[in-house]
N, C-alpha and C. Protein backbone atom coordinates (compact mmCIF):
# COMPACT_ATOMS: atom_id res chain seq x y z
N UNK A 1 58.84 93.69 85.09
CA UNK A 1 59.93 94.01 84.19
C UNK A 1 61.09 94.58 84.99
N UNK A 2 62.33 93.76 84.69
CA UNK A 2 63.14 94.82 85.53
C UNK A 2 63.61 95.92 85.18
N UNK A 3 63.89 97.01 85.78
CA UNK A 3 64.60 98.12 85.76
C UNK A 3 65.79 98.57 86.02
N UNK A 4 66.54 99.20 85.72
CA UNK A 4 68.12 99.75 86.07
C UNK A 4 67.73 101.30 85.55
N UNK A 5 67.76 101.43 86.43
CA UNK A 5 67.77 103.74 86.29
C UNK A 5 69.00 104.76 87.31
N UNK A 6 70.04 104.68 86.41
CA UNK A 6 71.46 105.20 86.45
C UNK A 6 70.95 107.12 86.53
N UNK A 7 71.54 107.91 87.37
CA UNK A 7 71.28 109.30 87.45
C UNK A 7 72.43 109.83 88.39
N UNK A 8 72.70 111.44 88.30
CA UNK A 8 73.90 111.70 88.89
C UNK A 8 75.15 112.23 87.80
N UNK A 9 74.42 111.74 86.19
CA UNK A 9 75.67 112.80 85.52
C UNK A 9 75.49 114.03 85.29
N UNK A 10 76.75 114.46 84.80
CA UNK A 10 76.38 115.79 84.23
C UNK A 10 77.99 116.51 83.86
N UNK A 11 78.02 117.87 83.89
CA UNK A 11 79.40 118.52 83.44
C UNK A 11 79.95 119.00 84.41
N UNK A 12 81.13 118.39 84.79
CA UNK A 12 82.45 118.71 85.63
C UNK A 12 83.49 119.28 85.40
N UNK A 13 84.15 119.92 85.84
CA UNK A 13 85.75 120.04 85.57
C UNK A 13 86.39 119.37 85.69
N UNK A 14 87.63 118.93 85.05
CA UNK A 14 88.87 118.05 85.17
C UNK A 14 89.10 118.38 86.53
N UNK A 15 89.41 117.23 87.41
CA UNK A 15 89.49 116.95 89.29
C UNK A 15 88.53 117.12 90.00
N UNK A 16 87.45 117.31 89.29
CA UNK A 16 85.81 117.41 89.89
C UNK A 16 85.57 116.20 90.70
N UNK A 17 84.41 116.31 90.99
CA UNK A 17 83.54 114.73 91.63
C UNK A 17 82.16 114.59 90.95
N UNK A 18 81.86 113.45 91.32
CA UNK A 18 80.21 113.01 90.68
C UNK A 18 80.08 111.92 91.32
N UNK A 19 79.19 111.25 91.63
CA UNK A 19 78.44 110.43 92.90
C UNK A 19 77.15 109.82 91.64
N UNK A 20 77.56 108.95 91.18
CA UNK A 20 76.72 108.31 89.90
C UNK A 20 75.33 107.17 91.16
N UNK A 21 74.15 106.86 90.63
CA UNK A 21 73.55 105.92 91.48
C UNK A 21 72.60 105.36 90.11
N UNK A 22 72.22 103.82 90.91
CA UNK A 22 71.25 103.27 89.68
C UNK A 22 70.56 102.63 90.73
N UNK A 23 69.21 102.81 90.86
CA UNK A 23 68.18 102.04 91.43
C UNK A 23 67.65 101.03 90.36
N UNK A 24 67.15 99.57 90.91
CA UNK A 24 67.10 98.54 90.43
C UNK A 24 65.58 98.57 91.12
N UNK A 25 64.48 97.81 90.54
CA UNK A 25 63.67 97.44 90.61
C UNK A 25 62.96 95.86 89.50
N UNK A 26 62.32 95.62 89.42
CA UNK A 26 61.83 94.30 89.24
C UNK A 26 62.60 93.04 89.31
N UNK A 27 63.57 92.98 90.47
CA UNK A 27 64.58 91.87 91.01
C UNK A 27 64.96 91.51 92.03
N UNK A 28 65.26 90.56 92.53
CA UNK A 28 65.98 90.69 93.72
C UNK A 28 66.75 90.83 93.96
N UNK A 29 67.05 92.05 94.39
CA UNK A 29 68.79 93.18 94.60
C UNK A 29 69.68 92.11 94.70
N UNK A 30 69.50 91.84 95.88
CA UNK A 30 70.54 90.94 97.05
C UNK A 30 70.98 89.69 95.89
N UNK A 31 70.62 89.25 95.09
CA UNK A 31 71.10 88.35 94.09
C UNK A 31 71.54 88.59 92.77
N UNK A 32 72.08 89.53 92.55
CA UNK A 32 72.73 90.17 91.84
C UNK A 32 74.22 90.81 92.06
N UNK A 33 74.62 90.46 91.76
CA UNK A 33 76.58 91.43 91.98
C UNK A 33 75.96 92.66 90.95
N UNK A 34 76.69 93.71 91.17
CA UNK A 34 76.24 94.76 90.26
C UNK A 34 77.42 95.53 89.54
N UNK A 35 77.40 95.77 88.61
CA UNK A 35 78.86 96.40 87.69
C UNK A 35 78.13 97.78 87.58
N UNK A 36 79.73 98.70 86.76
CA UNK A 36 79.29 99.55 86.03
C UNK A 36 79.65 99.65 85.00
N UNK A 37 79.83 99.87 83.67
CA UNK A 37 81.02 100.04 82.36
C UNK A 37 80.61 101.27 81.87
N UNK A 38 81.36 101.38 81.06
CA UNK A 38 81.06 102.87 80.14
C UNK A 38 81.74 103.04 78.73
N UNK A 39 81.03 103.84 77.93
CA UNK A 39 81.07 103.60 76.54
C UNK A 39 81.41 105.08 76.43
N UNK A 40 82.46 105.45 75.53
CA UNK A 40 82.85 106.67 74.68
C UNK A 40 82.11 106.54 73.10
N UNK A 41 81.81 107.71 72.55
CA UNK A 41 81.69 107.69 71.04
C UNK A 41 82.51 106.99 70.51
N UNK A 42 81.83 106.08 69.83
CA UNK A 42 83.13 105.60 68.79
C UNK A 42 83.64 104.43 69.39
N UNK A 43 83.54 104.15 70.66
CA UNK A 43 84.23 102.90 71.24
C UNK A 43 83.20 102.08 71.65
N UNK A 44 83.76 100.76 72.51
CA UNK A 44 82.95 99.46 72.73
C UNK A 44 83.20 99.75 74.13
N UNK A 45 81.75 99.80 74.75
CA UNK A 45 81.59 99.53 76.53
C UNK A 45 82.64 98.36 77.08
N UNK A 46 83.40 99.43 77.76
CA UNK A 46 84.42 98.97 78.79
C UNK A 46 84.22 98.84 80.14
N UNK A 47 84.61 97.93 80.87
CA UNK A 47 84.23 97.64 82.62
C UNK A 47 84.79 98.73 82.98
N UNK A 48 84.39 99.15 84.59
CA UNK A 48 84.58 100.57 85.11
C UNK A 48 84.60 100.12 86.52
N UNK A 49 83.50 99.19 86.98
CA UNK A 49 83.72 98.37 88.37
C UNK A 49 82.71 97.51 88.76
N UNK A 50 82.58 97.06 89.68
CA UNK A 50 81.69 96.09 90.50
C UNK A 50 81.71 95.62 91.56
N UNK A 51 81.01 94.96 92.34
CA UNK A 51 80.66 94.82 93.37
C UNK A 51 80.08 93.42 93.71
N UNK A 52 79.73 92.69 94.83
CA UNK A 52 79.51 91.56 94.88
C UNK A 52 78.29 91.76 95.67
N UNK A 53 77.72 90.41 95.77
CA UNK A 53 76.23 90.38 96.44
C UNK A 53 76.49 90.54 97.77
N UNK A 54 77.66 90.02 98.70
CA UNK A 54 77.59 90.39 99.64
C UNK A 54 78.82 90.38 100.22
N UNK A 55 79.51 90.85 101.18
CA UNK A 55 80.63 91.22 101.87
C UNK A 55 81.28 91.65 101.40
N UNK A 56 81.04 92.65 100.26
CA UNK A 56 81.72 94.06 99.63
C UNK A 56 82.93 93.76 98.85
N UNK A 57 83.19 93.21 98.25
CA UNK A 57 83.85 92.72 97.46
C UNK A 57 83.96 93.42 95.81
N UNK A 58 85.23 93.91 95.57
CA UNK A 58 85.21 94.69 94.52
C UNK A 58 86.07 94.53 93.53
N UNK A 59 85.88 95.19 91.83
CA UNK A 59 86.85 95.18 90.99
C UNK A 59 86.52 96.36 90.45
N UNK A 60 87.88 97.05 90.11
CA UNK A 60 87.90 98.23 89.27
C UNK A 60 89.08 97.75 88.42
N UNK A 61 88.67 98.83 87.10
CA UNK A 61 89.56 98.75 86.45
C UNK A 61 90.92 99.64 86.57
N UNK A 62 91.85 99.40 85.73
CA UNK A 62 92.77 99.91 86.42
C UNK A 62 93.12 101.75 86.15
N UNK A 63 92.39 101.96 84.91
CA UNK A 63 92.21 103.30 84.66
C UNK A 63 91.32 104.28 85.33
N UNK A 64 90.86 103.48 86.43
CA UNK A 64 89.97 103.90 87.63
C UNK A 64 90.49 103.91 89.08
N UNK A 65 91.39 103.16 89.39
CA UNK A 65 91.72 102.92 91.13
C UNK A 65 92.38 103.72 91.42
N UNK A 66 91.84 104.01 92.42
CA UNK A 66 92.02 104.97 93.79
C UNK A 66 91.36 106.40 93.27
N UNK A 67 90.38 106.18 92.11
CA UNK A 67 89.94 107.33 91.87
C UNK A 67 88.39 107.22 92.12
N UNK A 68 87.80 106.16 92.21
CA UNK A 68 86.90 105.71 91.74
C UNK A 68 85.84 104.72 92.55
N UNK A 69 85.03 104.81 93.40
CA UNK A 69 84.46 103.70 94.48
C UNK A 69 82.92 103.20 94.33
N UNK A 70 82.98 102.23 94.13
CA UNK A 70 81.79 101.29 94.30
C UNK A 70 81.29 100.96 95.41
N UNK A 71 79.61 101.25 95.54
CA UNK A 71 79.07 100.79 96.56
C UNK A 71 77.48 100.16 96.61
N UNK A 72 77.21 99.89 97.40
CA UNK A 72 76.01 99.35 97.38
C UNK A 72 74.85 98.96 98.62
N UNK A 73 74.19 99.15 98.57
CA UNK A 73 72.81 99.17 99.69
C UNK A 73 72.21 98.66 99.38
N UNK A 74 72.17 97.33 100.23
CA UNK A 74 71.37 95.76 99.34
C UNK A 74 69.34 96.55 99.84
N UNK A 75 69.40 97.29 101.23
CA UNK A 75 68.22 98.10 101.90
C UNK A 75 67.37 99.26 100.68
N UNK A 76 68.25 99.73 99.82
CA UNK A 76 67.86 100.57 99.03
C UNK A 76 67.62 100.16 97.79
N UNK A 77 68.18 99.16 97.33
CA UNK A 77 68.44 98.64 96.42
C UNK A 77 68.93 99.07 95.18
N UNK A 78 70.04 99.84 95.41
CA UNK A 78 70.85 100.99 94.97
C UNK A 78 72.36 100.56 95.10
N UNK A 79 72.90 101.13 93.51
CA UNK A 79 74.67 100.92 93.68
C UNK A 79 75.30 102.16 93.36
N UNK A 80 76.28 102.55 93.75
CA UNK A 80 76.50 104.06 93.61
C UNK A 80 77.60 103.78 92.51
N UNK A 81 78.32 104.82 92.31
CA UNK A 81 79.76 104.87 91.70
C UNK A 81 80.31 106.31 92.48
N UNK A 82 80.81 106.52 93.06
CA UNK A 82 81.62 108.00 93.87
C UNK A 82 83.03 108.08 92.47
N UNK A 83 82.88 108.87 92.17
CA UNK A 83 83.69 109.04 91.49
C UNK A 83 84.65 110.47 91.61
N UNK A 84 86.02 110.42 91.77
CA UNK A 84 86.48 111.44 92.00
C UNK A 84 88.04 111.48 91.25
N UNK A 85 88.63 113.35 91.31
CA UNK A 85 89.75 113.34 90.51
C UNK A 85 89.31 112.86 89.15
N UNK A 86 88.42 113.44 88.46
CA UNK A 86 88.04 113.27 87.45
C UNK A 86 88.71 113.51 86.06
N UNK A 87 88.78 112.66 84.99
CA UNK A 87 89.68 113.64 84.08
C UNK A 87 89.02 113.44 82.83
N UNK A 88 89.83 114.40 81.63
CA UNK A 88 88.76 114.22 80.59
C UNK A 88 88.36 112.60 79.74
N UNK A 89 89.35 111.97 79.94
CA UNK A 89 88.89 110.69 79.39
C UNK A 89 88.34 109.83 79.90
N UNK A 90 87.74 109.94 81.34
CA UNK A 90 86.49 109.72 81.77
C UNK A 90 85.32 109.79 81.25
N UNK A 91 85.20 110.75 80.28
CA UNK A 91 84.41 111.09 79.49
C UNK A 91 83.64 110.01 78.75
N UNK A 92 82.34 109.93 79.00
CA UNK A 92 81.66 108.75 78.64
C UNK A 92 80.07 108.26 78.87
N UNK A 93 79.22 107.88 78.42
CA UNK A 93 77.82 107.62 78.98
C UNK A 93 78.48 105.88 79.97
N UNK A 94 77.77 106.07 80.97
CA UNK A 94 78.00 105.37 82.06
C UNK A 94 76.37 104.63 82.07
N UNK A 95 76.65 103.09 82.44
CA UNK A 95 75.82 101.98 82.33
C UNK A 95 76.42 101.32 83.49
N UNK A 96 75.05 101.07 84.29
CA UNK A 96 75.17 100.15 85.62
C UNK A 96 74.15 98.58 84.65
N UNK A 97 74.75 98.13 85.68
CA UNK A 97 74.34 96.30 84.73
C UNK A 97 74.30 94.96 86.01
N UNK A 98 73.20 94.58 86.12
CA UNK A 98 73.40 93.38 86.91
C UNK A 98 73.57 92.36 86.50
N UNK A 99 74.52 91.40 87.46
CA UNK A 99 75.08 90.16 86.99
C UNK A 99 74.72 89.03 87.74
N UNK A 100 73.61 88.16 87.60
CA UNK A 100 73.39 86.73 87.92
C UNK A 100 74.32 85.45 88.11
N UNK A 101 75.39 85.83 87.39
CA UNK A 101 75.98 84.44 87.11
C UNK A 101 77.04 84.62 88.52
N UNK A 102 77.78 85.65 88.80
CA UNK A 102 78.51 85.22 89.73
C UNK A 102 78.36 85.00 90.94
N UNK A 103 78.57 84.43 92.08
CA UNK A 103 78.56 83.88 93.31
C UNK A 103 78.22 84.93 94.21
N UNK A 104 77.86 84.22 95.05
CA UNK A 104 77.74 85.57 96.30
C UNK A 104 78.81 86.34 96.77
N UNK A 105 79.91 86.16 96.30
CA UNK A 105 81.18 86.57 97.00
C UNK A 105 81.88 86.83 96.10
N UNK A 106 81.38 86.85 94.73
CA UNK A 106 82.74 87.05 93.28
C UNK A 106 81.71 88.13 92.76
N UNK A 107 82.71 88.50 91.67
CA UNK A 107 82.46 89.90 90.99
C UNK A 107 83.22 89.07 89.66
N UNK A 108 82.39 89.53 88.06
CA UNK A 108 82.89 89.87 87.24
C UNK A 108 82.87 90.64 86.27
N UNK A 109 84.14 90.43 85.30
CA UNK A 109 84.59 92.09 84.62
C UNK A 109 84.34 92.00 83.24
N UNK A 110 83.44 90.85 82.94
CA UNK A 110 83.30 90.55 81.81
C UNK A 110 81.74 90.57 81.48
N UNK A 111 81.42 91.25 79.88
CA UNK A 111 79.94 91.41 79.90
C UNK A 111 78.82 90.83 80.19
N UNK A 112 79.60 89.52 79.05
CA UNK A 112 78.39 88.44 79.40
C UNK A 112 77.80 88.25 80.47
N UNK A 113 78.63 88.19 81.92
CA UNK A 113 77.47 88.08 82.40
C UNK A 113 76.88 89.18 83.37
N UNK A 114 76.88 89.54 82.44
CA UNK A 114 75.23 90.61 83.14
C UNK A 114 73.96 90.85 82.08
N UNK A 115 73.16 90.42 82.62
CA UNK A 115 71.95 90.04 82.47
C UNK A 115 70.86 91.15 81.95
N UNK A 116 71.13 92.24 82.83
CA UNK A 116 70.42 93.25 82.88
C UNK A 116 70.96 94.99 82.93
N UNK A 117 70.74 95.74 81.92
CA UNK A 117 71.30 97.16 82.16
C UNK A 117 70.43 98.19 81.92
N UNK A 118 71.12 99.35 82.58
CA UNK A 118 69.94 100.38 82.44
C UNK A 118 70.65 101.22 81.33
N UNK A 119 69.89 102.60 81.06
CA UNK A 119 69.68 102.80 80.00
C UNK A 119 70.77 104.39 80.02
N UNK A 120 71.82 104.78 80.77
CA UNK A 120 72.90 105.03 80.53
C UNK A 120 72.59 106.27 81.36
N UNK A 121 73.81 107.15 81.93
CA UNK A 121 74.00 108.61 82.26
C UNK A 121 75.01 108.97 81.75
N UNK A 122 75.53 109.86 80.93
CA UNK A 122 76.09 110.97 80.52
C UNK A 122 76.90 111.48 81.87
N UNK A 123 78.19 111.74 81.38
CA UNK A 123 79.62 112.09 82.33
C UNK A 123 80.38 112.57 81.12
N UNK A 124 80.49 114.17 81.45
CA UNK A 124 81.30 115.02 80.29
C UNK A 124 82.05 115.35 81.74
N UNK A 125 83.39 115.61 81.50
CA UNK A 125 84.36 115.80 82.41
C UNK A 125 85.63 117.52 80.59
N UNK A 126 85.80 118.08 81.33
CA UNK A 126 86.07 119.66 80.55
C UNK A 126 87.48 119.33 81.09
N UNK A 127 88.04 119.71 80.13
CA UNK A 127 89.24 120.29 80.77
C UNK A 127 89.88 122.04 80.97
């Protein structure tokens, strides 16, 4: 069965940091591009970023860049999110999600295709 197990939230201050990670198990890492999105109360899970299967290849959204970094360790089989300069509308349970459909070298920002997600971390950001 596969797994996605997201850990690393918790309560920050507005300009804080948090270093989000999701270990993957029952898959083969390396064939997967890996996203993250995130859902507020009340709203519909929005993309946040991603990553490609291989030669690091990335998309963030834009209410995220230069705040915000994706990474990944095809060895660990682990994708991080570094997240920094935090603010309150960050505020959100955070979902890492793997994606099958795109290429070894593309990333996408759209749900469908990801295949597989884990089961969320919590990111309260205070002002």
């Amino acid at each position: 069965q596969v797994q996605l197990v997201e850990s690393g939230g918790g309560l920050v201050q507005a300009g804080g940091s948090l270093r989000l990670s999701c270990a993957a198990s029952g898959l083969t890492f390396s064939n997967y591009a890996m996203g993250w999105f995130r859902q507020a109360p009340g709203k519909e899970r929005e993309f946040v970023s991603a990553i490609s299967r291989r030669l690091g290849n990335t998309a963030y959204a834009d209410s995220v860049k230069g705040r915000f970094t994706i990474s990944r360790d095809n060895l660990k089989e682990t994708v991080y999110l570094q997240m920094n300069s935090l603010k309150p509308e960050d505020t959100s349970v955070y979902y890492c999600a793997a994606d099958s459909r795109s290429s070894i070298v593309r990333v996408s920002t759209t749900r469908d295709y990801y295949d597989y997600w884990g089961q969320g971390t919590q990111v309260t950001v205070s002002s």
